[in-house]
Each structure stands twice: as structure tokens, then as C-alpha cells.
Protein backbone atom coordinates (compact mmCIF):
# COMPACT_ATOMS: atom_id res chain seq x y z
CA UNK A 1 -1.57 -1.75 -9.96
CA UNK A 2 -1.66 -5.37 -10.28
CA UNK A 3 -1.52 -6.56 -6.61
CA UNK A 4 -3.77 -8.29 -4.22
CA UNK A 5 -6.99 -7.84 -5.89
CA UNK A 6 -5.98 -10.52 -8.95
CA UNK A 7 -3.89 -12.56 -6.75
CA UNK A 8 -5.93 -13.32 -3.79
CA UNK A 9 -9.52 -11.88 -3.48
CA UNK A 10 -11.52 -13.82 -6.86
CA UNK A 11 -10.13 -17.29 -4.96
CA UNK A 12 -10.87 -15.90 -1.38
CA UNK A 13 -14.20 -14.90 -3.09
CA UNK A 14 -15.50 -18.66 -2.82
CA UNK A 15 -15.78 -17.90 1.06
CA UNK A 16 -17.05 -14.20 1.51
CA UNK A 17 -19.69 -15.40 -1.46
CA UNK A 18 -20.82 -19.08 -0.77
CA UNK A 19 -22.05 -20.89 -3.85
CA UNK A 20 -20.34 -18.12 -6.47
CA UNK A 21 -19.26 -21.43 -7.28
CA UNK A 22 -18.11 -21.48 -11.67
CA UNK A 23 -19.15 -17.87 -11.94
CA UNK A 24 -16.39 -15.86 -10.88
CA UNK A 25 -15.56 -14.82 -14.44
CA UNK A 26 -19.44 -13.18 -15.45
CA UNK A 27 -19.13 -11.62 -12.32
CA UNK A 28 -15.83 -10.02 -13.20
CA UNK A 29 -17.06 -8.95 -16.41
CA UNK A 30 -20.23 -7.42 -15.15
CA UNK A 31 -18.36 -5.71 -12.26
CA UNK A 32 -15.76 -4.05 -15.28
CA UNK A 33 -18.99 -2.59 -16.61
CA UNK A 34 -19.83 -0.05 -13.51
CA UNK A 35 -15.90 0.50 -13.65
CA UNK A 36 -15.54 1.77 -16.81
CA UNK A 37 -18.39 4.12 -16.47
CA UNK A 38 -16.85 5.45 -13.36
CA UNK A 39 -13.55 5.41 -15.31
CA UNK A 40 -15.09 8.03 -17.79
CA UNK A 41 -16.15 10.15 -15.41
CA UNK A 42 -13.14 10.38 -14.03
CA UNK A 43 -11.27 10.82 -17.36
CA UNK A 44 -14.08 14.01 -18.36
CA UNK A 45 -13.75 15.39 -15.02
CA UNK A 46 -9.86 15.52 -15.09
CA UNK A 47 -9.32 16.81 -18.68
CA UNK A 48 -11.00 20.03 -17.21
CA UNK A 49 -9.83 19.92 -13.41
CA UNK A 50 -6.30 18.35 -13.60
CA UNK A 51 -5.36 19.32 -9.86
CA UNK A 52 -3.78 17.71 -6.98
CA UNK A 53 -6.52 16.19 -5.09
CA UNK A 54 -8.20 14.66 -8.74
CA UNK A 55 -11.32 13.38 -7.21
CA UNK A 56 -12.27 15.93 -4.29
CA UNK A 57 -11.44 18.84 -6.35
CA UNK A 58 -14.00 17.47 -8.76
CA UNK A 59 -16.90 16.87 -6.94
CA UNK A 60 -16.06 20.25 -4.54
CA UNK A 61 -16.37 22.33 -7.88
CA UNK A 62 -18.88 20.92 -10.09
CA UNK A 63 -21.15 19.11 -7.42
CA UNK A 64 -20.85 20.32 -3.12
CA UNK A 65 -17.99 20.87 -1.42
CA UNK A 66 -19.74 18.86 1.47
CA UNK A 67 -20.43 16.00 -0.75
CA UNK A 68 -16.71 16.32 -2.39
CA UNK A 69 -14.99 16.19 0.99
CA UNK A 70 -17.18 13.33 2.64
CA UNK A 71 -16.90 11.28 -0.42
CA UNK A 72 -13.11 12.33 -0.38
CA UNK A 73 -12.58 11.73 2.86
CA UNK A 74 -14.20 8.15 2.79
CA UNK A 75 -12.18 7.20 -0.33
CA UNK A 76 -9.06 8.34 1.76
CA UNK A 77 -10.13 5.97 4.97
CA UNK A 78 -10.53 3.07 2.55
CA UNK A 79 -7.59 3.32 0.78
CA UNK A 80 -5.29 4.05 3.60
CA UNK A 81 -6.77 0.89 5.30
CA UNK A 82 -5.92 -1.02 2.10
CA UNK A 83 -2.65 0.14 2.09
CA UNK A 84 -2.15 -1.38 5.48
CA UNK A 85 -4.01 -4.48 4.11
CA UNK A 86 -1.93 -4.79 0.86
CA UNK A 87 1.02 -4.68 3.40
CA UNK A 88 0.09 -6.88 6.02
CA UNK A 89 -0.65 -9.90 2.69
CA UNK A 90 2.35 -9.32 1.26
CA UNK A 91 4.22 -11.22 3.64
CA UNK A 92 2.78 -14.62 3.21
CA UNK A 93 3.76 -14.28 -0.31
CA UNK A 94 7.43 -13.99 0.63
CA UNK A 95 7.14 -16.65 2.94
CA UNK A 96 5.60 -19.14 0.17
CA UNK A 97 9.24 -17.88 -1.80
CA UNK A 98 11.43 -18.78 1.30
CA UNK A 99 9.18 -22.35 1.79
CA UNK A 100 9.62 -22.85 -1.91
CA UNK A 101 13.33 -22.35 -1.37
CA UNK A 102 13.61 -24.83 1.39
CA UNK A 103 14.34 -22.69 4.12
CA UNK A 104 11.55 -23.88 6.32
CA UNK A 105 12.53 -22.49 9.65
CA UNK A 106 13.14 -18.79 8.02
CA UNK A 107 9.22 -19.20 6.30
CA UNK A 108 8.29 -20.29 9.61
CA UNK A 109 9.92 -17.49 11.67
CA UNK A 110 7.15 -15.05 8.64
CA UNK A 111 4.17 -16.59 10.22
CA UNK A 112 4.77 -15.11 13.38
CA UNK A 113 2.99 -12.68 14.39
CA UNK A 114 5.71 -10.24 15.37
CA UNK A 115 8.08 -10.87 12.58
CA UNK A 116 4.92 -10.60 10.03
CA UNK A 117 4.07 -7.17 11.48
CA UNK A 118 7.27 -5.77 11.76
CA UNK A 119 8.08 -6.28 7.42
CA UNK A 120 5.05 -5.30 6.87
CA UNK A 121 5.65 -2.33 8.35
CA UNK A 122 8.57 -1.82 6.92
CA UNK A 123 7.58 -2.25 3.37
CA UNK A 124 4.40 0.53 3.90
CA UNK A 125 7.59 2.93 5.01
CA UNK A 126 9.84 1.90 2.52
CA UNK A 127 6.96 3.04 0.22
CA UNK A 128 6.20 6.78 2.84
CA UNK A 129 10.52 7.08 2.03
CA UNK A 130 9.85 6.88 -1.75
CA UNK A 131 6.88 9.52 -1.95
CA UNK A 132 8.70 11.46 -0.07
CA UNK A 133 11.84 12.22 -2.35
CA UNK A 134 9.33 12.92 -4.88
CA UNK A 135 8.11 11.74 -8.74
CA UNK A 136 11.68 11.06 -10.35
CA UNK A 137 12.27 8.46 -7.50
CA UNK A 138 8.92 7.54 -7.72
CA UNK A 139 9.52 6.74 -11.78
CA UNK A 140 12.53 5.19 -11.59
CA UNK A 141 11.24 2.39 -8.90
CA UNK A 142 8.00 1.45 -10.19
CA UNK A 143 8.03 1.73 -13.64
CA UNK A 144 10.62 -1.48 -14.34
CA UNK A 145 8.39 -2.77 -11.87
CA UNK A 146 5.58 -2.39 -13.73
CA UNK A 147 7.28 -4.28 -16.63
CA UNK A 148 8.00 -7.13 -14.07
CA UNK A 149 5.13 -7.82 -12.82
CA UNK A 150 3.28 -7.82 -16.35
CA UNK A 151 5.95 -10.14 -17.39
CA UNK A 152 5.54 -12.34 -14.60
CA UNK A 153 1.70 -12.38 -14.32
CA UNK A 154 1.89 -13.40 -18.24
CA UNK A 155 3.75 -16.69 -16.96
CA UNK A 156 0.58 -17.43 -14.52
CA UNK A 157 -1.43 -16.72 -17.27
CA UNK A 158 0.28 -19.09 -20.12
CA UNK A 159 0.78 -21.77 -17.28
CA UNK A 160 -2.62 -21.47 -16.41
CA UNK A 161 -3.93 -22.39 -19.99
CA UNK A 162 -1.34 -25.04 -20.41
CA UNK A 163 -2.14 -26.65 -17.65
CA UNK A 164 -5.65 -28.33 -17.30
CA UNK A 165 -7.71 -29.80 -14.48
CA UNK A 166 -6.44 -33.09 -14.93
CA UNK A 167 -2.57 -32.00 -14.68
CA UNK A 168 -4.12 -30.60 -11.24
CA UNK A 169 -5.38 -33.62 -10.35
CA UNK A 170 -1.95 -35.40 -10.84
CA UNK A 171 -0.28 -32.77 -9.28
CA UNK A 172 -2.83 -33.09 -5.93
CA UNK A 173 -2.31 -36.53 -5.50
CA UNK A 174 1.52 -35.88 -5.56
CA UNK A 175 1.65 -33.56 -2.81
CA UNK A 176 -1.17 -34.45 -0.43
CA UNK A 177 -1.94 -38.71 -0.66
CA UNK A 178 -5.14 -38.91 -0.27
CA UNK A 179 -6.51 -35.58 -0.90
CA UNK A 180 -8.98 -35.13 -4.33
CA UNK A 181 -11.50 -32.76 -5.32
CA UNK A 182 -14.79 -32.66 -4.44
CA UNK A 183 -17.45 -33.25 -6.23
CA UNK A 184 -19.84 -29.81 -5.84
CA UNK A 185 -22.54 -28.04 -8.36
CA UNK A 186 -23.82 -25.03 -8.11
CA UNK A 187 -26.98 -23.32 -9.33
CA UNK A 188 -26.51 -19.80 -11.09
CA UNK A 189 -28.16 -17.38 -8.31
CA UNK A 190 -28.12 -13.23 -9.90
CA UNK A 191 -28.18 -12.41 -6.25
CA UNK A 192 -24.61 -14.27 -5.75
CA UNK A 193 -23.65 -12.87 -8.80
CA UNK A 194 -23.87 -9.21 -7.85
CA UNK A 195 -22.71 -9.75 -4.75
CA UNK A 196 -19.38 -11.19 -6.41
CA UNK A 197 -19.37 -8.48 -8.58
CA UNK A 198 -19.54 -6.10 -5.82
CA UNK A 199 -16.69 -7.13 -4.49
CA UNK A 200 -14.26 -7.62 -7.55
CA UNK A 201 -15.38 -4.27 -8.29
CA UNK A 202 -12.77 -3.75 -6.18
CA UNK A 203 -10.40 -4.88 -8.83
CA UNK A 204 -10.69 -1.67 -11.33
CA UNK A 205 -10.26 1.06 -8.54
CA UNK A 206 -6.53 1.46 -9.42
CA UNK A 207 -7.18 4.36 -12.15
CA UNK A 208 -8.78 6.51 -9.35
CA UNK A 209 -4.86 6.91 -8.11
CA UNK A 210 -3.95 8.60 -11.96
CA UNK A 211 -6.49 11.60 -10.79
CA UNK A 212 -4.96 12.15 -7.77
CA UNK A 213 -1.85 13.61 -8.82
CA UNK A 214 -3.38 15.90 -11.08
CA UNK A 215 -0.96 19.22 -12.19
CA UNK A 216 2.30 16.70 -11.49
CA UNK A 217 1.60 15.09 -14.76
CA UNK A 218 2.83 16.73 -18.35
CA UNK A 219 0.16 17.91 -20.43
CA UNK A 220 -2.39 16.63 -17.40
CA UNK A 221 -5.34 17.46 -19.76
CA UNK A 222 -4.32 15.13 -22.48
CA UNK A 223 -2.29 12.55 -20.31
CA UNK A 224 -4.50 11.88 -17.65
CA UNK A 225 -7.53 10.57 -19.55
CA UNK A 226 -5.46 9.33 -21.59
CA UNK A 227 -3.85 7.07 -18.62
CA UNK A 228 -7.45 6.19 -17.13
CA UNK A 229 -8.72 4.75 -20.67
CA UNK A 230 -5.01 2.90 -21.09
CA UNK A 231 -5.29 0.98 -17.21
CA UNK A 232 -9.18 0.46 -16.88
CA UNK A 233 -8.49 -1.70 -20.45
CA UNK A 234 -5.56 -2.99 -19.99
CA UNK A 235 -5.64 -4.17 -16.83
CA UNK A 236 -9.17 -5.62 -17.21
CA UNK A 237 -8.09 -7.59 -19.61
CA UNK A 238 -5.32 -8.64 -18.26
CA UNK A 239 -7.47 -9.32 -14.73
CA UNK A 240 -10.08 -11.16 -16.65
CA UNK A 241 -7.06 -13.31 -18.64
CA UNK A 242 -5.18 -13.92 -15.18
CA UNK A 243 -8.46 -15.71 -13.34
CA UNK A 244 -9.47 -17.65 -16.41
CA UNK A 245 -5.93 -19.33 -16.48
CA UNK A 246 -6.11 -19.96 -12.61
CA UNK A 247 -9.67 -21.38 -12.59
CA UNK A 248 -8.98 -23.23 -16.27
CA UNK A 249 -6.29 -25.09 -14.21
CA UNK A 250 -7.61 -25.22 -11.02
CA UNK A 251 -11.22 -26.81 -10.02
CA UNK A 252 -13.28 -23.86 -8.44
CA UNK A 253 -14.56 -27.05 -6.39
CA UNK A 254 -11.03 -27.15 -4.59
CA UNK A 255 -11.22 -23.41 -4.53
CA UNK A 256 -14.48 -23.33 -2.94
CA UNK A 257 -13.36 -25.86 -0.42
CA UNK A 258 -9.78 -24.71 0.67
CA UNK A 259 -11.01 -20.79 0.78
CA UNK A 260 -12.77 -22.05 4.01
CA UNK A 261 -10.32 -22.59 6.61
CA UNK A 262 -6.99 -20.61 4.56
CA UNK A 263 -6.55 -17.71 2.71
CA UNK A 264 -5.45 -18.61 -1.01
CA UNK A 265 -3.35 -17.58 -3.31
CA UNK A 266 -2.80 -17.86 -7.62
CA UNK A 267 0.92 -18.96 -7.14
CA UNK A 268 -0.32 -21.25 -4.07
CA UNK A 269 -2.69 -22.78 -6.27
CA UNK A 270 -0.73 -22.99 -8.96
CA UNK A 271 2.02 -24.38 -7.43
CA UNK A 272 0.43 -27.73 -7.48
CA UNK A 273 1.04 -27.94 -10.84
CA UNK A 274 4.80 -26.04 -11.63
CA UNK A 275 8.08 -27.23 -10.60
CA UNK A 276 9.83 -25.13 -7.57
CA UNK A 277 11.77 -22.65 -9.89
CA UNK A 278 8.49 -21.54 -11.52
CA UNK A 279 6.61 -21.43 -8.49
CA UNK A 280 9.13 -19.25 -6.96
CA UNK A 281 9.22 -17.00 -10.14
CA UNK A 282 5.23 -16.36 -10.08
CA UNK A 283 5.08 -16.15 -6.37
CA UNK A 284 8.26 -13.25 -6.38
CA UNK A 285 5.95 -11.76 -9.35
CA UNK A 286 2.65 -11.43 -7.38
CA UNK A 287 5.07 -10.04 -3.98
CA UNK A 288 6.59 -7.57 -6.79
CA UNK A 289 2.76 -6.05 -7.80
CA UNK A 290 1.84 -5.89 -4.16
CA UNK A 291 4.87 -3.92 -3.32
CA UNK A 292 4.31 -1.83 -6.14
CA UNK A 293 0.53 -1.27 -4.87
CA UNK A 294 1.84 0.46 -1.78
CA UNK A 295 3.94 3.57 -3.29
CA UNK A 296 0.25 4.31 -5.62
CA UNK A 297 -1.69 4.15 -3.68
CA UNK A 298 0.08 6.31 -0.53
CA UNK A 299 0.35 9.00 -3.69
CA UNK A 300 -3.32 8.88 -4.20
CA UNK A 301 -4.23 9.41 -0.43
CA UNK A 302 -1.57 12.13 0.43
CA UNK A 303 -2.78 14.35 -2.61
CA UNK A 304 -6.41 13.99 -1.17
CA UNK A 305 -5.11 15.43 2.45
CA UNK A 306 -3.19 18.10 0.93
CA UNK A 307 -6.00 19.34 -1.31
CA UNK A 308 -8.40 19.45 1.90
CA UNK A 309 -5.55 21.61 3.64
CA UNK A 310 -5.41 23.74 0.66
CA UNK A 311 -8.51 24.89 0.15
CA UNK A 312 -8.60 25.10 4.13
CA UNK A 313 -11.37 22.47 5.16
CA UNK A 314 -8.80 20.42 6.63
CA UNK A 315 -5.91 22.00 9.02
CA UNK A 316 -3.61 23.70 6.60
CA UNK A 317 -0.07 22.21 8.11
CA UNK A 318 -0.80 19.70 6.24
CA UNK A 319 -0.42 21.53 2.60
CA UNK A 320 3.00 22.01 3.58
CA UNK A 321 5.47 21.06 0.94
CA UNK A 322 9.13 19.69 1.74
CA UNK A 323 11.62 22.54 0.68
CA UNK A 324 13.98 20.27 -0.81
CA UNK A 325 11.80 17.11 -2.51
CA UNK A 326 8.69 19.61 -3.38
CA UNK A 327 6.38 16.86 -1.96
CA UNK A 328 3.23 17.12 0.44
CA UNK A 329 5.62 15.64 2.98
CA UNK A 330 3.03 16.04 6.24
CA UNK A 331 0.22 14.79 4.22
CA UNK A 332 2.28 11.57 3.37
CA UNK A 333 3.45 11.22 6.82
CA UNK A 334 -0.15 10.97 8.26
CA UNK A 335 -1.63 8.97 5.42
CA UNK A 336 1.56 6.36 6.10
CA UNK A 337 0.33 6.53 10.08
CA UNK A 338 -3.18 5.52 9.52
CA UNK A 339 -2.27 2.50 7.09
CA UNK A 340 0.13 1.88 10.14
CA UNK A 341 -2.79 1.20 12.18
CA UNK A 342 -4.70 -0.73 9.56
CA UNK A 343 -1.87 -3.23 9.78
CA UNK A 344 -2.09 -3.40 13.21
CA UNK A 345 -5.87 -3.65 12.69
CA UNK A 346 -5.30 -6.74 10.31
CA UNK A 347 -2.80 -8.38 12.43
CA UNK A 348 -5.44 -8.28 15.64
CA UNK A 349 -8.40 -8.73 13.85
CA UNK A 350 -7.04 -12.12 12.24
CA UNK A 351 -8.79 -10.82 8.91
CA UNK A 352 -8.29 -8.38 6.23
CA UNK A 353 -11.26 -8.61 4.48
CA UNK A 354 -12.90 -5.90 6.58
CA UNK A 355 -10.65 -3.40 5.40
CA UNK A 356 -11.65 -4.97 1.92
CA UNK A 357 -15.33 -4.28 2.47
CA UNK A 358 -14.83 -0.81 3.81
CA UNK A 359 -12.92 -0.01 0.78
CA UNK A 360 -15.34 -1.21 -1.55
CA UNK A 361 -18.25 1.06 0.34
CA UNK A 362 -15.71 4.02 0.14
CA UNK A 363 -14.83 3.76 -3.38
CA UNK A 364 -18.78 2.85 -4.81
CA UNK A 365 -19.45 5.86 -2.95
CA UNK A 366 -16.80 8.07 -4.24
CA UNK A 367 -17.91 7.00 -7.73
CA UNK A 368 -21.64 7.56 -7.62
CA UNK A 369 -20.44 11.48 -6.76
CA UNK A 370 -18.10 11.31 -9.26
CA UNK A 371 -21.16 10.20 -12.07
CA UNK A 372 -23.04 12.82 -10.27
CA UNK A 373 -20.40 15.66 -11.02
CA UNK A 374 -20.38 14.88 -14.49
CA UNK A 375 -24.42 15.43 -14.65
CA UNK A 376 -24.63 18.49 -12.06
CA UNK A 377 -21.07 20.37 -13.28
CA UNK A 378 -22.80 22.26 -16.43
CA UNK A 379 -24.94 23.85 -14.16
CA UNK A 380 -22.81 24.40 -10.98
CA UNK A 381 -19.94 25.68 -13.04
CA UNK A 382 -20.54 26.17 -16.86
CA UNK A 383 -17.21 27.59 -17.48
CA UNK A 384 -15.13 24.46 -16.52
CA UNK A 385 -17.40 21.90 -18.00
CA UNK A 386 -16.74 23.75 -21.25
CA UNK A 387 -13.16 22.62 -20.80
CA UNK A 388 -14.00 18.93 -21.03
CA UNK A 389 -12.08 17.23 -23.53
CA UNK A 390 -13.96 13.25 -23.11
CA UNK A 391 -16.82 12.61 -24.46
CA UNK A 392 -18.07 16.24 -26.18
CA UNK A 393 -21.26 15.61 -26.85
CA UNK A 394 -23.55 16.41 -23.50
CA UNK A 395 -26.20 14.08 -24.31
CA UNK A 396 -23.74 11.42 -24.46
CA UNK A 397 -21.85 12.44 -21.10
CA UNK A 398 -25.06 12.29 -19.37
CA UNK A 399 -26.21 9.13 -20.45
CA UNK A 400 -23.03 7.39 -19.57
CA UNK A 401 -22.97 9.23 -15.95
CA UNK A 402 -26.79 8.24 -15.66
CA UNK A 403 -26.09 4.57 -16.25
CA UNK A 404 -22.84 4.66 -14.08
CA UNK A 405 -25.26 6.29 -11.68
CA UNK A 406 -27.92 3.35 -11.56
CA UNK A 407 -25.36 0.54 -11.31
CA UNK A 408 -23.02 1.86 -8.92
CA UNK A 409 -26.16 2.63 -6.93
CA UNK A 410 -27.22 -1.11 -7.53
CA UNK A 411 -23.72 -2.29 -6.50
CA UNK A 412 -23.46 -0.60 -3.57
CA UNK A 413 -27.52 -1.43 -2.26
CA UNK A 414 -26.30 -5.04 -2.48
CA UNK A 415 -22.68 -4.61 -1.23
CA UNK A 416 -24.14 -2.98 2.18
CA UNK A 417 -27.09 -5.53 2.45
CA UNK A 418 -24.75 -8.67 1.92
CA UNK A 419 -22.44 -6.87 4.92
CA UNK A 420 -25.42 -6.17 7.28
CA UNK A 421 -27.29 -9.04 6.90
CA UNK A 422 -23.42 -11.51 7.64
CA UNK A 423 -23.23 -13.44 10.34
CA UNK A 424 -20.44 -11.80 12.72
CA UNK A 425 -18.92 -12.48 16.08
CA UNK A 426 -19.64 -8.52 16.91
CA UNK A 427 -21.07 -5.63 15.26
CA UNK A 428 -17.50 -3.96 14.43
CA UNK A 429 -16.66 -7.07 12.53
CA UNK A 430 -19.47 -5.19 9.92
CA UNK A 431 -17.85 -2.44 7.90
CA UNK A 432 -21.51 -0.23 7.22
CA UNK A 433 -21.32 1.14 10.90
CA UNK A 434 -17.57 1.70 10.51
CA UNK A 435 -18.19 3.30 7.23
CA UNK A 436 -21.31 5.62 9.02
CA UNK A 437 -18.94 6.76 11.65
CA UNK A 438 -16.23 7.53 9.13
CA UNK A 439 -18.66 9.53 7.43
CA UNK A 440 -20.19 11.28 10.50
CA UNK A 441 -16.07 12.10 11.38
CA UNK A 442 -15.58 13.49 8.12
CA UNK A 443 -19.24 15.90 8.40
CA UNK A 444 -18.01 17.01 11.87
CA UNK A 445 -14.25 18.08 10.57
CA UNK A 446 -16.13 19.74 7.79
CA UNK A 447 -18.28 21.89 9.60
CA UNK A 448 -15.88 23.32 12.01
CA UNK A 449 -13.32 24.13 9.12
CA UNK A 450 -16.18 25.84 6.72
CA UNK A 451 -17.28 27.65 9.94
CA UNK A 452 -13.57 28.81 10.60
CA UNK A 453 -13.44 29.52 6.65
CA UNK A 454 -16.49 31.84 6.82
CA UNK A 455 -15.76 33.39 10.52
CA UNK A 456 -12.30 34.47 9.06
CA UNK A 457 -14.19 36.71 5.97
CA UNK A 458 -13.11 33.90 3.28
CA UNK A 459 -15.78 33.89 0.53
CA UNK A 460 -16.21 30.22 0.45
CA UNK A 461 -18.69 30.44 -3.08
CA UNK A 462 -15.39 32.03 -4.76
CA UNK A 463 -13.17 29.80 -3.29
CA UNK A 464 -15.00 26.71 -4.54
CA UNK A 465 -16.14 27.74 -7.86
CA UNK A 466 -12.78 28.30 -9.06
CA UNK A 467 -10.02 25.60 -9.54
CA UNK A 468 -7.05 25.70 -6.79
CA UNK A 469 -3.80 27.35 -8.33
CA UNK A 470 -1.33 24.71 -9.97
């Protein structure tokens, strides 16, 4: 997944972290480093649990079912309201297309607020239609996409480097008389820079969505490690490659300036630079990775819901599979209404970086239990951590889950102060008490359905020491 965390949030960074100023890049490369520890976990973990439901099913066997569906439940909340956030961006990126084009009333006619909803909308249930009918439609959609929007990110990239500062400054005067850049140092502050990294930590949560799927995969044991180690490198790199080029080209002075009243963009930005054709071309690329975001990520959340229902914490209607597609069909129907409601959210709010922040909680969380699981599973459950195929040695697993442990831990102390201590127009604006209550929903559906569980004679320590059935 290549969407809106490359294309938007390390430029829209320069507002939600004043004074980041030139180091965006260390802070992407010290953010990668919690990532790939978590990113190991994951890949142990799911060469001995490969199950529908990837990350609960881990932590619910090899750490507390409690902890396993909290931290679950959290990472579904944040990722359904980033599917409603990818959704709701993705519009002003066909709108800069149409602009491009020429057809100003049309791009007009995207900014409003009714039109904007309404495709948004319609590309999140586009995306519901697709999980529904299952994998092979799934495959033979996104993968070519994949392809395209590598391809077409690589253009941003080589423009981005052939380009320099000066071509910007050429290409500035052209388009706005008058306008220049200004003229702006700042001082290297570690507080800044873990905040930044906080947030682009954000960037490397794709791989989580591999897990999810678990016993749909061929030879999960092998494959899906083997998938987590193949997209936490590639698409670092490629992350890390993508906002050199942009900032190589474009001043982070004008970036720091502009992110203050608008929300911008790589192709925006670029686009001072490139004729029309190629502006259109990288602009179509970055809509192209955000609508391939949505189908990902709405497989990630729907396998969480349906592994809930399964093992019977959550109502168990929603385990049911279609009779015809073989797909969690309920679960993907409510996990497509509540990224329904965080477009709405976005659209009323007038800013999508909440959802942003509450998916960055969510998924530091959901990490930190996954390190833990990886330290706690020999004792909970000897017999599965034997099948780990990642990482053999012990000593070396727990080392690496120790230090994903501290930073993750580290990340998220200074992701929550940074939101608590923000200046806001209200206290919902702040994402830690929306985050709390999430959590304190989740604990309350948890108790009643373990109560049920154990009222109706289920042994509950059988149920969760063994793995579900595939």
C-alpha cells in the first residue's frame, strides 16, 4: 500500500510538527526502525498462527485474550477510520487531474462538499463490492495496480532528483508573480524529531494487513513472513526514495509555509516544476495507490470482526460466510459502515488528521502487544511457539521483541503527550480521549461476551489455547 501516507502526510507534517523543518528524512528512518521490529514480530507470530484474524489470534493465544481483543479491537477502529480518511483525500487528487486537464468548472463542482462526499463514498463501496466476491477478484484488481502505482511513483521519484531547488524556483515565479521562498532555519530539536517519527510511523503499518488474512494465503507459514519481510523493505525504501526526491526538489521552507493554511500534496508540489501531461500522470498515480489502499485495508478489518465472532467474543452473525463468494460478507458490510461514518466524520470535522492520530495510537498499541506475544508465547503456549519458523534462536527473538518493546513504548509516550498537550478548539478535536473510550467500548463488549461464553459451559482456557480451525 502506497497511498496517502507517502503522498500527503511527510509534507502535511511541517504543520502537525512546527519546526521539523530539514529533518523529515532522519525522522523517517528512525520511525522504520520501531517498524521493522514490529514487522518481525508479526512475521514469527504468523509462521506459527497463520489464521484469519492474524493479529488478534496472536496476542489471544500466546499473550490474553483481553489484551488480544482490546488491542484488536483498537487496531480495527483506527483502520476503519483511515479507510474513511484515505477515501475522503482521494478526491482532491482527482480534482488536481480534472484542473490539470482544464476542466475547471468539473474540478470545481469536486470541492463541494456534497459532490466530494458522495465519490468518496462511492469509491470505499466500490472497494466493500470487491471484498465481497472474494480473493480472485481481489487479485485480479490490485495486483496490475500495484505495478502502476510503483511505476508511477518511480516517475516522482526520478523527477524529483532531476529537478533541483533552483528549477523550483523558476517554476514558482512562473505560476504565482511575486511569490518566492522564504527564507527559514531551523534548529535540530530530538523532541521534534520523535514526534515526526511518531507520526510517519504511520507509514510502515501496511504489512499488518498481510496477517490478517491468515489461512487464505498458500503455504501461509512460508508466504506470509515471507510477504511482511518483502513490503516493510521494499516499501521503506521506496518511502524513504519518494520524500528525498520531493524535498531534493522542493524547499521544505515552502513546505513549511504552504502546509499552514492547505493541505499538500507530492504531485501538487511537484507540479511546479513538470509540464501538464506529467503532472497529470503522477497525480492519476498517487489517486491509483489511494484507491488501491481502500480494498487492503477493508480485508484487514473484516478478518479482525470475523475472528472475534468466531471464537464468540463478538456476536457470532458476524462469522457468517457468503454461500456463494466464501467471504466474511457481514463482517465486511459493518467494517464498510463505520469507514462510512469516518468520511462523514472528515467531511464535518474539516480535518482528517484526527483519524490520522487515532490510527497511529491504535496501531503503536497493537504493536507493543504484538512484541509482547513474542516474549510471553513460550510460556503461555509452548507448543505453538515451537512452530515458529523466524528468527529460531529464543535469545534472539526476545531481544528483538524487547527492543521493539522499548521504542514502540517511547513512540507512543510522545505520540499521546504531543496530542494532549495541542492546542484544540474542543476536547474531541484530541484523539487520547477518543482512543480511551474506544478502549473502554471494546472492555465492556468483552466482558459481556466472555460472561455469555462461560454462562453457556464453553471452556474458555481450551478455547483460547488452541488455534481456531482453518
Amino acid at each position: 500500500m502506497l497511498g496517502a501516507a507517502i503522498n500527503i502526510i511527510p509534507f502535511v507534517l511541517q504543520r502537525n510538527v512546527p519546526g521539523i523543518g530539514p529533518y523529515v528524512l532522519p525522522a523517517y528512518l528512525f520511525a522504520a526502525v520501531p517498524a521493522a521490529l514490529a514487522a518481525l514480530a508479526y512475521a514469527m507470530l504468523a509462521s506459527a498462527m497463520p489464521r484469519a484474524g492474524g493479529s488478534y489470534v496472536f496476542a489471544s493465544r500466546g499473550l490474553s485474550p483481553y489484551l488480544g481483543f482490546v488491542a484488536s479491537f483498537s487496531q480495527w477502529f483506527g483502520l476503519s477510520v483511515a479507510i474513511g480518511v484515505v477515501s475522503y483525500v482521494l478526491i482532491p487528487f482527482v480534482r488536481d487531474v480534472v484542473a490539470v486537464l482544464g476542466w475547471e468548472a468539473l474540478a470545481a463542482a469536486l470541492d463541494r462538499g456534497p459532490v466530494r462526499v458522495s465519490l468518496a463514498l462511492a469509491f470505499l463501496w466500490t472497494s466493500v463490492a470487491i471484498n465481497m466476491r472474494g480473493l480472485e477478484v481481489y487479485e485480479r484488481v490490485l495486483v496490475p495496480m500495484m505495478f502502476l502505482m510503483f511505476a508511477l511513483g518511480g516517475v516522482v521519484i526520478v523527477a524529483g532528483f532531476l529537478f533541483d531547488q533552483a528549477d523550483f524556483a523558476v517554476g514558482l515565479a512562473a505560476r504565482e508573480a511575486g511569490a518566492g521562498v522564504p527564507q527559514a532555519v531551523a534548529a535540530f530539536d530530538p523532541w521534534k524529531l520523535l514526534a515526526a517519527s511518531a507520526i510517519l510511523f504511520s507509514s510502515f503499518i501496511g504489512f499488518d494487513s498481510i496477517a490478517q488474512a491468515g489461512g487464505e494465503a498458500k503455504d501461509p507459514s512460508r508466504s506470509l513472513p515471507l510477504a511482511i519481510g518483502i513490503a516493510i523493505v521494499s516499501v521503506g525504501t521506496f518511502y524513504f526514495l519518494f520524500t528525498a526526491a520531493i524535498y531534493h526538489t522542493v524547499p521544505w521552507q515552502f513546505v513549511a509555509e504552504r502546509a499552514q493554511t492547505q493541505d499538500l500534496t507530492a504531485p501538487g508540489l511537484l507540479g511546479y516544476v513538470l509540464s501538464p501531461g506529467w503532472t497529470v500522470l503522477i497525480v492519476a498515480g498517487a489517486a491509483v495507490a489511494l484507491v488501491n489502499d481502500l480494498p487492503a485495508m477493508l480485508l484487514a478489518v473484516s478478518r479482525l470482526m470475523f475472528a472475534w465472532a468466531e471464537d464468540g467474543v463478538f456476536p457470532r452473525g458476524v462469522a457468517r460466510v457468503h454461500e456463494r463468494w466464501r467471504t466474511p460478507h457481514v463482517a465486511i458490510l459493518l467494517s464498510g459502515l463505520m469507514a462510512t461514518a469516518s468520511v462523514l466524520g472528515s467531511h464535518f470535522a474539516g480535518d482528517f488528521f484526527l483519524g490520522v492520530d487515532i490510527l497511529v495510537t491504535s496501531m503503536l498499541v497493537n504493536f507493543i502487544v504484538m512484541c509482547l506475544t513474542v516474549l510471553w508465547l513460550p510460556r503461555r503456549n509452548p507448543g505453538i511457539e515451537a512452530d515458529v519458523r523466524v528468527v529460531r534462536s529464543r535469545g534472539l527473538r526476545v531481544a528483538l521483541a524487547c527492543a521493539g518493546v522499548a521504542l514502540l513504548v517511547l513512540f507512543l509516550g510522545v505520540h499521546l503527550w504531543k496530542d494532549l498537550s495541542a492546542d484544540v478548539a474542543a476536547w474531541y478535536f484530541h484523539s487520547t480521549p477518543l482512543w480511551i473510550g474506544v478502549m473502554a467500548v471494546a472492555t465492556a463488549i468483552y466482558v459481556r461476551e466472555r460472561w455469555a461464553l462461560e454462562r453457556a459451559g464453553v471452556d474458555t482456557e481450551a478455547l483460547f489455547g488452541a488455534l481456531p480451525p482453518e
